[in-house]
Protein backbone atom coordinates (compact mmCIF):
# COMPACT_ATOMS: atom_id res chain seq x y z
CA UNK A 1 -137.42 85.27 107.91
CA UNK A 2 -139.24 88.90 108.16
CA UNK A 3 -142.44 88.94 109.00
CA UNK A 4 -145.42 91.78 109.59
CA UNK A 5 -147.47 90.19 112.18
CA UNK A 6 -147.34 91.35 116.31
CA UNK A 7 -147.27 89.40 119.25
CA UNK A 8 -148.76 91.61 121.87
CA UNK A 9 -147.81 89.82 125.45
CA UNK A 10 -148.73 91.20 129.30
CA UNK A 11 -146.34 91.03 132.41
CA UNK A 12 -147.88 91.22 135.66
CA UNK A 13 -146.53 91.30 139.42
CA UNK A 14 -145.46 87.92 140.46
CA UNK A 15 -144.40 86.99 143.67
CA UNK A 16 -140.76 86.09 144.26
CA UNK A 17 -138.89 84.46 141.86
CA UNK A 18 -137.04 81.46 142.25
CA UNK A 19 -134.65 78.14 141.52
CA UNK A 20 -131.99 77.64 139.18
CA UNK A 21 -131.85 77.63 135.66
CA UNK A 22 -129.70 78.22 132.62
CA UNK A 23 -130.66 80.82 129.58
CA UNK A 24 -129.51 80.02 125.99
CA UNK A 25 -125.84 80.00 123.98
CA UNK A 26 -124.16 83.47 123.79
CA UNK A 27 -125.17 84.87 120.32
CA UNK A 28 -121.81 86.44 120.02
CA UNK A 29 -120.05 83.33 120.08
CA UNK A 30 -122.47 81.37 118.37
CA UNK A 31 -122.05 83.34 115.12
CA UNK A 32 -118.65 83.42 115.49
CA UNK A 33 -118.51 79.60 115.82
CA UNK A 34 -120.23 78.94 112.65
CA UNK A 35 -118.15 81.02 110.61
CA UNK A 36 -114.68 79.79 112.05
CA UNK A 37 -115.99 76.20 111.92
CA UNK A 38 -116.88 76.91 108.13
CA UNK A 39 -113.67 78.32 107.32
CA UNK A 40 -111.96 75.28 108.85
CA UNK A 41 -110.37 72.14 107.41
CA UNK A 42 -112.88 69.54 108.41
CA UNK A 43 -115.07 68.47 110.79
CA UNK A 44 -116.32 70.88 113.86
CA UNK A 45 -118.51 70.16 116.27
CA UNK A 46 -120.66 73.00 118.23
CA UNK A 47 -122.64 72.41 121.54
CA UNK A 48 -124.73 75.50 123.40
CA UNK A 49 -125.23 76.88 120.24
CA UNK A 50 -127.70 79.97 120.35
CA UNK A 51 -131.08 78.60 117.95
CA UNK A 52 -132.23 82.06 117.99
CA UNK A 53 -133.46 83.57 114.87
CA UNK A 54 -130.23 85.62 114.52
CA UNK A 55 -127.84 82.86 114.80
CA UNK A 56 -130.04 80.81 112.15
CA UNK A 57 -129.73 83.97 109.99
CA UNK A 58 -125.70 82.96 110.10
CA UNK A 59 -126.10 79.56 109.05
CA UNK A 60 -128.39 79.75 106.54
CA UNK A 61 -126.34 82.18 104.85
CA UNK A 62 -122.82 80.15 105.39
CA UNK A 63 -125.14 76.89 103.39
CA UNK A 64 -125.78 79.36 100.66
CA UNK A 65 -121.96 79.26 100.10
CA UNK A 66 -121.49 75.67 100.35
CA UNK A 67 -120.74 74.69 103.96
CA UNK A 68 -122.94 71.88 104.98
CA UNK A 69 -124.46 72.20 108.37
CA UNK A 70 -126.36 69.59 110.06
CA UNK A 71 -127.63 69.29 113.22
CA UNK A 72 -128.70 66.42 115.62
CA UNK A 73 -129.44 66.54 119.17
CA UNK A 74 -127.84 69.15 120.26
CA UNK A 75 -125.13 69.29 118.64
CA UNK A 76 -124.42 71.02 115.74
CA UNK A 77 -121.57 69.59 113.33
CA UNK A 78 -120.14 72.51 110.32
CA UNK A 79 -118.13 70.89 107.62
CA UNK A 80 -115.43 73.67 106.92
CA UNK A 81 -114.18 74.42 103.22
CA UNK A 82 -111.32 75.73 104.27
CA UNK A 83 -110.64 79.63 103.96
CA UNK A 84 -110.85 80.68 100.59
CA UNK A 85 -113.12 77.87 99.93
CA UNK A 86 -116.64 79.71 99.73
CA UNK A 87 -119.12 79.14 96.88
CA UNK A 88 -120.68 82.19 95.02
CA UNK A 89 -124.84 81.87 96.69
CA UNK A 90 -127.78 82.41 94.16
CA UNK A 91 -129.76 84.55 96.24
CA UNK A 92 -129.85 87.14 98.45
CA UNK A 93 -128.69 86.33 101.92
CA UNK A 94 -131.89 87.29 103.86
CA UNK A 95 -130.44 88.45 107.34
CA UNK A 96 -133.47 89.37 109.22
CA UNK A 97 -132.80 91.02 111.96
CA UNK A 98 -129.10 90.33 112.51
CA UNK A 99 -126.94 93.29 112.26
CA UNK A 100 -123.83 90.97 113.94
CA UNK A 101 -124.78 88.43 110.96
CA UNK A 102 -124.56 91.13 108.08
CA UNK A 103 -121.48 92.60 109.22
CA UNK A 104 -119.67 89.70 109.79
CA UNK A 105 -120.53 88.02 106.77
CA UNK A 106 -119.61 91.36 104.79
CA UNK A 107 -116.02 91.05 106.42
CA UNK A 108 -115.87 87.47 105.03
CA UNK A 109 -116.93 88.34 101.72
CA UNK A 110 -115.04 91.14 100.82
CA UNK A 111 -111.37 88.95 100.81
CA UNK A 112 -113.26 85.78 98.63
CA UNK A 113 -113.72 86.13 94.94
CA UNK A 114 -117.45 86.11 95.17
CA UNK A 115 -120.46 88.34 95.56
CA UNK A 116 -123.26 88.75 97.42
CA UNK A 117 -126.56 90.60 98.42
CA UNK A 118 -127.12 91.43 101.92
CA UNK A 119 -131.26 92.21 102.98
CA UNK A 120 -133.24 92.53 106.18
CA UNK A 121 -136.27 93.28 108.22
CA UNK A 122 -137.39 96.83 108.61
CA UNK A 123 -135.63 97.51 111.87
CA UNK A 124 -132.00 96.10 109.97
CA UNK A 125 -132.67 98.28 106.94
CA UNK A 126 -132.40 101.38 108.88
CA UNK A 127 -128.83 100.32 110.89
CA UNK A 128 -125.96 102.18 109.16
CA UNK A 129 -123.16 100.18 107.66
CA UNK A 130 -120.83 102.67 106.60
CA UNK A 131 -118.36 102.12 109.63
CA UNK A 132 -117.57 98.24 108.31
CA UNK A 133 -118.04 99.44 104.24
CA UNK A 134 -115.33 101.58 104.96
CA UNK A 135 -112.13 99.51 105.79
CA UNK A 136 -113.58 96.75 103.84
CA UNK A 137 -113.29 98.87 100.78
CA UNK A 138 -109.87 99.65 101.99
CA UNK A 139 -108.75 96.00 101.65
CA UNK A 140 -110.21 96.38 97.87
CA UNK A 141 -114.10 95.01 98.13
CA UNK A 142 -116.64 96.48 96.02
CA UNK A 143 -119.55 97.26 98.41
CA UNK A 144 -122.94 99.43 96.73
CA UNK A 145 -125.04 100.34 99.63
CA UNK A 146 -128.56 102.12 99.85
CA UNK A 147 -128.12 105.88 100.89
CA UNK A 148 -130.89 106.78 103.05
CA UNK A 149 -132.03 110.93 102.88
CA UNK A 150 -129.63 111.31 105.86
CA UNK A 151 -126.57 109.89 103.50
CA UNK A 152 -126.22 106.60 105.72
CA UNK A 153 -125.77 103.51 103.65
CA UNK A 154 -128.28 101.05 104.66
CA UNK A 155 -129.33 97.67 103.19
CA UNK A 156 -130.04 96.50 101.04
CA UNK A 157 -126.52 96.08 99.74
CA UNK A 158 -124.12 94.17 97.67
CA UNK A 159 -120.51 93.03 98.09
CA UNK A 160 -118.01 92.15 95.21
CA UNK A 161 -114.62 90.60 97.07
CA UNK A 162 -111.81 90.54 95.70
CA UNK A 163 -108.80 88.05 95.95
CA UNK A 164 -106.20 88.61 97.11
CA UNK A 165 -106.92 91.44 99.31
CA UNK A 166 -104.90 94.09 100.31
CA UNK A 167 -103.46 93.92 104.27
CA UNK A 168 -105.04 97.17 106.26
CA UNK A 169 -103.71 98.62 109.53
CA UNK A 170 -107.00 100.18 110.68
CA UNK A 171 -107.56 102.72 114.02
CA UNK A 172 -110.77 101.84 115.11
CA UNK A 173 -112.69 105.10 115.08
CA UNK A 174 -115.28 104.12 117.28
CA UNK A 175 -115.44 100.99 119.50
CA UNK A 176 -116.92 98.01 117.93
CA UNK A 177 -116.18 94.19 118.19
CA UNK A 178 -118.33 94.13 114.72
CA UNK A 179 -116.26 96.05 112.96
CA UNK A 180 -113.20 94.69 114.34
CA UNK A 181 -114.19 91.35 113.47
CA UNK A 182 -114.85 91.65 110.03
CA UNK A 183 -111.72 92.85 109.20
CA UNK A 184 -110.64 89.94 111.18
CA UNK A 185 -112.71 88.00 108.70
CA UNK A 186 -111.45 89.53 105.59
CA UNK A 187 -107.67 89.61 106.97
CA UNK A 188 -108.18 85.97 107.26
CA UNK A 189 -108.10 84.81 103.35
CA UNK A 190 -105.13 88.13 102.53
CA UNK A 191 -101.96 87.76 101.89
CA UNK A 192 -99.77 89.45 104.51
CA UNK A 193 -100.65 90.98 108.30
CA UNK A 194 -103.77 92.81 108.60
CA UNK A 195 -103.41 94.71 111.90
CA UNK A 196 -106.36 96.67 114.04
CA UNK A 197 -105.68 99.54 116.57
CA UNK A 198 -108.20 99.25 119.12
CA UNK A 199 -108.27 102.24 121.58
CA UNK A 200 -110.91 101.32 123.59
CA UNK A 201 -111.42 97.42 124.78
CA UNK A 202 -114.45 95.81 123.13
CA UNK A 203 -115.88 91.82 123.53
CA UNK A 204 -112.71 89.67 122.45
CA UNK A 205 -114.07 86.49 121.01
CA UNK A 206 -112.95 87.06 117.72
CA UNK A 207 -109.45 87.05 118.75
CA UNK A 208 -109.89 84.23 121.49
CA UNK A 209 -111.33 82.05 119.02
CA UNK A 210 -109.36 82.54 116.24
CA UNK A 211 -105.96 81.88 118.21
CA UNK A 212 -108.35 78.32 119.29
CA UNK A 213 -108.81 77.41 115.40
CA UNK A 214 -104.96 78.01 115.01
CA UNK A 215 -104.58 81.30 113.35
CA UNK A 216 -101.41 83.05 113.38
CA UNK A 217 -103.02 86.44 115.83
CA UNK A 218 -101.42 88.22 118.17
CA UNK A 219 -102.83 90.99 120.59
CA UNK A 220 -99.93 92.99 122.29
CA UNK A 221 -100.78 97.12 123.81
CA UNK A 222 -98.40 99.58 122.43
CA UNK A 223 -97.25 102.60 124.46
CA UNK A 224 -100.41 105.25 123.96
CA UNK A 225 -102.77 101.60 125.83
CA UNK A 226 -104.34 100.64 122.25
CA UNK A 227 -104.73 97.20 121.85
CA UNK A 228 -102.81 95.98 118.74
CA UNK A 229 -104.06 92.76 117.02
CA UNK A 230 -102.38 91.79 113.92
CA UNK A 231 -103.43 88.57 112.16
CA UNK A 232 -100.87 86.82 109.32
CA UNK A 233 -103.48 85.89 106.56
CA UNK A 234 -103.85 83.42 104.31
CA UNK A 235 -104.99 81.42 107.26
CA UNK A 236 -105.41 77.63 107.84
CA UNK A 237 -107.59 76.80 110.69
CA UNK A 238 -108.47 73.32 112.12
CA UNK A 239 -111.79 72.02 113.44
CA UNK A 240 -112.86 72.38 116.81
CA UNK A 241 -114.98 70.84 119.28
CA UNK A 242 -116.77 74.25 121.58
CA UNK A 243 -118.87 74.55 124.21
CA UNK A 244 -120.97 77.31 123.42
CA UNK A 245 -121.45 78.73 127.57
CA UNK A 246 -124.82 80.89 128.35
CA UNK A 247 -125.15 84.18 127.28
CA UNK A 248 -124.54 87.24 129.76
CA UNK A 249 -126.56 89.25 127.94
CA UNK A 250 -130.01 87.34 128.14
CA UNK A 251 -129.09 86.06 131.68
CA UNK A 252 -129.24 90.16 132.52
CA UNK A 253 -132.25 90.13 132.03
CA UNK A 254 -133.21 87.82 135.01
CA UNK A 255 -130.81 89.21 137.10
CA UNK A 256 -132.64 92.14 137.08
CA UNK A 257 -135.94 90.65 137.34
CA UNK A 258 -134.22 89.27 140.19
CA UNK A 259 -133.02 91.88 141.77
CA UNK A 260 -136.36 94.37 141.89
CA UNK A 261 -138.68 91.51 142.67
CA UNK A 262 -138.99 91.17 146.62
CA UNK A 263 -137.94 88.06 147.87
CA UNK A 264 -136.54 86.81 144.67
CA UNK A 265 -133.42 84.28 145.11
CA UNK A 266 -132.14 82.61 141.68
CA UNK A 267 -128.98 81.21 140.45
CA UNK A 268 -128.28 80.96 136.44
CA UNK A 269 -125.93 78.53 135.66
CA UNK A 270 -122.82 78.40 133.40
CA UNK A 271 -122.85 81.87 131.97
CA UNK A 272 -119.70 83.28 129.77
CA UNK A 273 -118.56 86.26 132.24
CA UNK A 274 -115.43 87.33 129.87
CA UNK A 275 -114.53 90.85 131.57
CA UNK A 276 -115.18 92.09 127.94
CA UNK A 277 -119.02 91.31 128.84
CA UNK A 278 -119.68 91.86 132.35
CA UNK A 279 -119.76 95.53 132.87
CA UNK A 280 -123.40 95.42 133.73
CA UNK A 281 -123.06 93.31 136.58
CA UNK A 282 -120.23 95.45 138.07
CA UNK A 283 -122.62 98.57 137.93
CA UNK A 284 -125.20 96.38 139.18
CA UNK A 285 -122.86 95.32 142.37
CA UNK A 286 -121.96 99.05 142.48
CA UNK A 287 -125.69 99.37 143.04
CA UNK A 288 -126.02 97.46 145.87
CA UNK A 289 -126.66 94.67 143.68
CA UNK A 290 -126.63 90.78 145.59
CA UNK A 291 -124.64 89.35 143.14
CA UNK A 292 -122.23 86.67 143.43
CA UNK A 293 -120.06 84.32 140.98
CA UNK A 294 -119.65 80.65 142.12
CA UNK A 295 -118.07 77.43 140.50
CA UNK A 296 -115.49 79.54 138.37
CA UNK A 297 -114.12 78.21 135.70
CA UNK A 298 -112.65 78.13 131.79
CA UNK A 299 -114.94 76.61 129.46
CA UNK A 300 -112.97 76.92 125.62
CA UNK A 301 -111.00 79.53 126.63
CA UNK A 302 -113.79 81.57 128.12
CA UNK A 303 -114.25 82.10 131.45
CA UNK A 304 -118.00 80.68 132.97
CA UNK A 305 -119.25 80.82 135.81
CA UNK A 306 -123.09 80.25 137.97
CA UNK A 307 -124.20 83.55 138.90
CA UNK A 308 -126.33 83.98 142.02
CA UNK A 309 -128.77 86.57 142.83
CA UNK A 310 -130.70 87.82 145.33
CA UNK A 311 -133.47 91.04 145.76
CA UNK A 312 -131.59 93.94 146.79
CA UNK A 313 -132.50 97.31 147.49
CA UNK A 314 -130.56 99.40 144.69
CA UNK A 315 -129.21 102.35 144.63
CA UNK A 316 -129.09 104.96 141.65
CA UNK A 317 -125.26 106.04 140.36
CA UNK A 318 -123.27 108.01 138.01
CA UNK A 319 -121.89 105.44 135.19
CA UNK A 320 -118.80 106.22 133.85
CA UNK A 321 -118.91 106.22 130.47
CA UNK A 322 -115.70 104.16 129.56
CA UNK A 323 -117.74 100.83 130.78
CA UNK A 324 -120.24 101.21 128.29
CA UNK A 325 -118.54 98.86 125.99
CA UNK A 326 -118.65 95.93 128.20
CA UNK A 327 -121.92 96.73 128.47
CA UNK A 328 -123.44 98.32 125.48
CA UNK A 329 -126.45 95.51 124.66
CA UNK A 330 -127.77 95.64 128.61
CA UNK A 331 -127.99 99.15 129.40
CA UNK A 332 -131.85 99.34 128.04
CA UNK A 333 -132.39 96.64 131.43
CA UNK A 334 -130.03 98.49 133.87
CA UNK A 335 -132.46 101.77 132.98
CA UNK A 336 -135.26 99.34 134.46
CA UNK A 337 -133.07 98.43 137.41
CA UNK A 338 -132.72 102.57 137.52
CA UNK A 339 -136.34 103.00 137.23
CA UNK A 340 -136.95 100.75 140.42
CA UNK A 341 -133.61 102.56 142.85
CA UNK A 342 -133.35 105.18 145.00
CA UNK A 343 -132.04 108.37 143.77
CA UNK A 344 -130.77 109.39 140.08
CA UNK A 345 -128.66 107.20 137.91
CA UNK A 346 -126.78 109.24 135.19
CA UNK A 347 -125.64 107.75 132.19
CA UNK A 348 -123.40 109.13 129.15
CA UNK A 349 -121.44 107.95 126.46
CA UNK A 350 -124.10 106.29 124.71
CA UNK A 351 -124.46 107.14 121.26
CA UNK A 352 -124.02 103.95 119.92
CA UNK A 353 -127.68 102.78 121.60
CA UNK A 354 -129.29 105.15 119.01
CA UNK A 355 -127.81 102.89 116.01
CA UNK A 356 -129.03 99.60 117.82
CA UNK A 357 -132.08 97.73 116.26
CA UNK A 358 -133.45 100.68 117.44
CA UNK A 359 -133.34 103.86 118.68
CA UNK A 360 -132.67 102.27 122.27
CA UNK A 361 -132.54 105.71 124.31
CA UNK A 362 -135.51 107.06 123.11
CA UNK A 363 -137.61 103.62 123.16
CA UNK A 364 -136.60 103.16 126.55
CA UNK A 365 -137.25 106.98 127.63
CA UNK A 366 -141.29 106.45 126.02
CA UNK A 367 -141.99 103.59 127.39
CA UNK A 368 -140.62 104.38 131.18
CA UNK A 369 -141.83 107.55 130.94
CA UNK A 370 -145.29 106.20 130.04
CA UNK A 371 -144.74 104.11 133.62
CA UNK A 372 -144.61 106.82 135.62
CA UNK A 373 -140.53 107.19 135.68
CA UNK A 374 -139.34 110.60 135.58
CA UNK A 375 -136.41 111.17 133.73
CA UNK A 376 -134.03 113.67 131.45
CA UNK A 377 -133.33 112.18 127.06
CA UNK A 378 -129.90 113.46 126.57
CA UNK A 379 -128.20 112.91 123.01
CA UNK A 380 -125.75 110.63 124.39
CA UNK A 381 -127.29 108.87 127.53
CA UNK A 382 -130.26 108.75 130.14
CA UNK A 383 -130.56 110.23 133.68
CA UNK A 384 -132.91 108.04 136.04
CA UNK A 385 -135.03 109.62 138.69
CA UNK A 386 -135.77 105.98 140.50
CA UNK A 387 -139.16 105.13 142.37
CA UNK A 388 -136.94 103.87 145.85
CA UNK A 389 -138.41 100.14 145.61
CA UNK A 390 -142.19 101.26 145.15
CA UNK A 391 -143.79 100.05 142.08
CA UNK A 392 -143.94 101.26 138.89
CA UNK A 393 -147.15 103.00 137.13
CA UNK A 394 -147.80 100.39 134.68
CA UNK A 395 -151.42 100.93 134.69
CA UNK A 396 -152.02 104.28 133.98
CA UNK A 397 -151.02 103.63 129.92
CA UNK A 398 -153.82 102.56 128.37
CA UNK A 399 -151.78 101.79 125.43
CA UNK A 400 -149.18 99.12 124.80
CA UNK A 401 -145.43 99.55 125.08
CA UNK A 402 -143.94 99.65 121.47
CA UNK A 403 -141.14 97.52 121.00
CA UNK A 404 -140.01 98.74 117.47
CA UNK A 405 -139.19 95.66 116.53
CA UNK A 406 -136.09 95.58 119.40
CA UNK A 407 -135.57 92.08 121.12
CA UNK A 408 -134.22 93.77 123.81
CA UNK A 409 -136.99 96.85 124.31
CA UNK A 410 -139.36 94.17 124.60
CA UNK A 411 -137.18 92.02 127.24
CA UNK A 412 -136.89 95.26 129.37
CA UNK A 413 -139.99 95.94 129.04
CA UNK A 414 -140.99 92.21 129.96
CA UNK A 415 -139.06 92.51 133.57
CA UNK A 416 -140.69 95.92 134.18
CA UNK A 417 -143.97 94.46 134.37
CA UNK A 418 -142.96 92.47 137.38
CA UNK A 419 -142.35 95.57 139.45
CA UNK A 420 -145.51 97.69 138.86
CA UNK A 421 -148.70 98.07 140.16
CA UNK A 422 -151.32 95.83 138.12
CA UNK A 423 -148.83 95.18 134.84
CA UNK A 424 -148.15 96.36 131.24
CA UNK A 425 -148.80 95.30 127.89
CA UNK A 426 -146.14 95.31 125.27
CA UNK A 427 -146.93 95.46 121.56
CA UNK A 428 -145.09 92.98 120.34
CA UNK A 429 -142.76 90.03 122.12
CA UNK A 430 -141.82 87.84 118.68
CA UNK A 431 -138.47 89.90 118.07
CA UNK A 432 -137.81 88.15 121.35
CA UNK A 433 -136.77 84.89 119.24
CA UNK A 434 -134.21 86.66 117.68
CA UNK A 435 -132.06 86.17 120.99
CA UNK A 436 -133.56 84.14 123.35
CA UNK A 437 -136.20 81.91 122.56
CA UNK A 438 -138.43 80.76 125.46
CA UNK A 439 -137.84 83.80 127.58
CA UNK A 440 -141.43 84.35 128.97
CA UNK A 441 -141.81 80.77 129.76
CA UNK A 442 -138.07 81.07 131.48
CA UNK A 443 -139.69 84.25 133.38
CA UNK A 444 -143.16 82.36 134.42
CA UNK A 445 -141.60 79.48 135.27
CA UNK A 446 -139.37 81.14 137.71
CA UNK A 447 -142.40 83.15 139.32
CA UNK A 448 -144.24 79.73 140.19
C-alpha cells in the first residue's frame, strides 16, 4: 500500500465552474461501517462506501481477522463474526496512510484475545499514538510502540488484547472522535459499562451508529456540559443495511473552489451535514459565503442534505477557536478561502493540525507564502492577510508546492491554482486517493 513514487499535477485558472455533482462516501463513516458490520451477527450490507485508499486500509485489515468482505456493484456486503469473534492475522496490518484506520483498529484489538502489528507509510509513522495507547492500556492491552527522539510513540507497533477487559471511565484530555471511538471499540467486547467524558463536542458517528447496530449506549450531559457516553459491553449487534451519504469534508473542497472562482454556481448533492461536521461552512457563511442547504433530510440517522454554492466575495474573520472541532480536517482549505478575502482572518486553537498527516500549519504557511499571501505562523493557528478577490502569485515559485505526503495539502493546494495568475504545480497529487479518488477529474469536469 506505501509507495515512493510522485505524482506532480498543475492547476490553472479556469473559468467558472459549474453543474451538479456528488463527491465520494464520508471516510469517517465508511470505516466505521466496516468495523460495526464485522462485529455484527450476520449479514450487512454497505452502499456509498468511501473506495479510497484509507477505507481499503480498514478492510483489508478486518479480512486478516476473518470477516469476509465482498463486494459487487456497489454495494459492499461484511459478514460479521459477532463481537468477540476476531481471528488472530498472520501479518502485519499494513495501514498506509490511515491514522483513523490504526486507531480504530487498536481500540478493537485491545478487548479481543489476539495480537497484532500495526505499520504505515512515512507520513503515518511520524503521527503520535500515545493519546489512544493510553486508555487502551488502562482497560489492560499490552501495546509496545516505537519512541521517536522526541519520546512520542510512533508505529510501528504491536497490540496484545486481553479478554475480558477492564470497564474505564475516561476524561477525554483533548478532543478527539479517534480516541473516543476506540474505547468505544474496546468497551464493546468488556464486561460491564465503559463510560467517556467528553468536554468538548467532537464528530458523533460512533455513538449514532452504534445505538443503529443495537448497542446498549447512552449519551446524556452532566451538570459541568460534558457529554457522558457510557456503553454496557459485551455487546450484540445486528446487521444493517447503510447508506453511506457524501463526505463534507471532500465536498469543502469544491465549495471553496466555488466560492473564489468568479462566476462559479454548483450544487453537490447528498452530503452528510451532521452539526458535528459542518463548522466550516458556518465560518464560510460568516464570510459572506453563498451557501445554501436544500432537500433536507435523514439518511441512517444522519442528516444529508444538497448544498448549493455560488462565487461570493469573502470576507476575512476572527475564528473562534471552540469550532475547530467541527472543523478540524478543512481548515488547511478555509486558509485558501482566507488567502483569496478581504482583510485578515485569525485563527487559534489549532494544535491538533500539527499532528495531522502532516504538519498542516506549517505546510499550508510555505506553500501560501510561496503564492504571494502574507501571513503570521503562530504555534497554535494562522493569521491571513487576504488578496481582496485579486489573484494569487502562483507564478512567481519556480518550484513545486510540497505536499508531504498530505491528501489534504495537496487538495488545497489543487483549488488554489484556480485563483492565481498563470497556475501552480504541486509535487505530488497520489496521496489524493487516500480520500477522494477522482478529485481532479471532479475539478476539470466542473470547469468545462
Amino acid at each position: 500500500m506505501t509507495s515512493n513514487s510522485q505524482t506532480p499535477a498543475t492547476f490553472k485558472p479556469s473559468g467558472p465552474l459549474a453543474g451538479k455533482i456528488s463527491v465520494p462516501g464520508d471516510k469517517s463513516i465508511s470505516h466505521r461501517a466496516l468495523i460495526f458490520s464485522a462485529l455484527a451477527v450476520g449479514k450487512s450490507q454497505i452502499t456509498g462506501l468511501l473506495e479510497g485508499e484509507d477505507v481499503l486500509a480498514t478492510a483489508d485489515a478486518l479480512r486478516a481477522m476473518g470477516v469476509k468482505i465482498d463486494k459487487k456493484g456497489d454495494a459492499w456486503t461484511v459478514y460479521g463474526v459477532g463481537v468477540g469473534g476476531l481471528m488472530q492475522p498472520t501479518n502485519a496490518l499494513d495501514m498506509g496512510n490511515s491514522g483513523t484506520s490504526t486507531r480504530l483498529l487498536m481500540g478493537l484489538i485491545a478487548s479481543h484475545g489476539i495480537s497484532a502489528t500495526f505499520t504505515g507509510d512515512a507520513s503515518l509513522s511520524k503521527r503520535p499514538m500515545g493519546r489512544v495507547i493510553e486508555p487502551l492500556s488502562q482497560m489492560g492491552a499490552d501495546i509496545r510502540a516505537r519512541e521517536t527522539s522526541d519520546h512520542k510513540a510512533c508505529l510501528p507497533l504491536s497490540v496484545t488484547g486481553t479478554c475480558p477487559a477492564v470497564p474505564l471511565e475516561y476524561r477525554l484530555p483533548v478532543a478527539s472522535a479517534q480516541v473516543k471511538s476506540a474505547i468505544l471499540l474496546a468497551g464493546l467486547n468488556t464486561p460491564g459499562i465503559t463510560r467517556i467524558i467528553e468536554p468538548v463536542l467532537t464528530r458523533d458517528h460512533s455513538e449514532t451508529m452504534l445505538k443503529g447496530f443495537g448497542a446498549d449506549i447512552t449519551v446524556e450531559t452532566n451538570a459541568e456540559g460534558s457529554r457522558v457516553i457510557s456503553l454496557t459491553g459485551e455487546a450484540e449487534l445486528m446487521p444493517q443495511k447503510i447508506k453511506v451519504p457524501g463526505d463534507p469534508s471532500s465536498a469543502a473542497f469544491l465549495a471553496v473552489a466555488a466560492l473564489i472562482v468568479p462566476g462559479s454556481d454548483i450544487i453537490i448533492e447528498n452530503v452528510g451535514i451532521n452539526p458535528t461536521r459542518a463548522g466550516l461552512y458556518e465560518i464560510l457563511q460568516q464570510m459572506g459565503g453563498d451557501i445554501s442547504f436544500e432537500n433536507d433530510r435523514t439518511v441512517g440517522g444522519e442528516p444529508v442534505a444538497d448544498i448549493h454554492i455560488k462565487h461570493s466575495a469573502l470576507t476575512g474573520i476572527d475564528v473562534p477557536a471552540n469550532i475547530a472541532p467541527s472543523m478540524i480536517d478543512e481548515f488547511p482549505i478555509l486558509f485558501v478561502a482566507a488567502a483569496i478575502a478581504n482583510g485578515t482572518t485569525k485563527t487559534r486553537g489549532l494544535h491538533e493540525l500539527r499532528v495531522k498527516e502532516s504538519d498542516r500549519l506549517s505546510q499550508m504557511a510555505k506553500g501560501l507564502e510561496l503564492l504571494g499571501v502574507e501571513l503570521t505562523e503562530k504555534e497554535d493557528g494562522l493569521i491571513i492577510e487576504g488578496s481582496g478577490g485579486k489573484p494569487l502569485s502562483g507564478g512567481r515559485t519556480k518550484h513545486a508546492i510540497e505536499t508531504a505526503l498530505d491528501h489534504r495539502i495537496a487538495m488545497s493546494f489543487a483549488v488554489a491554482g484556480l485563483a492565481t495568475k498563470s497556475g501552480l504545480t504541486i509535487g505530488d497529487i497520489a496521496p489524493v486517493q487516500t480520500s477522494f479518488p477522482g478529485f481532479s477529474d471532479l475539478l476539470t469536469r466542473l470547469a468545462s
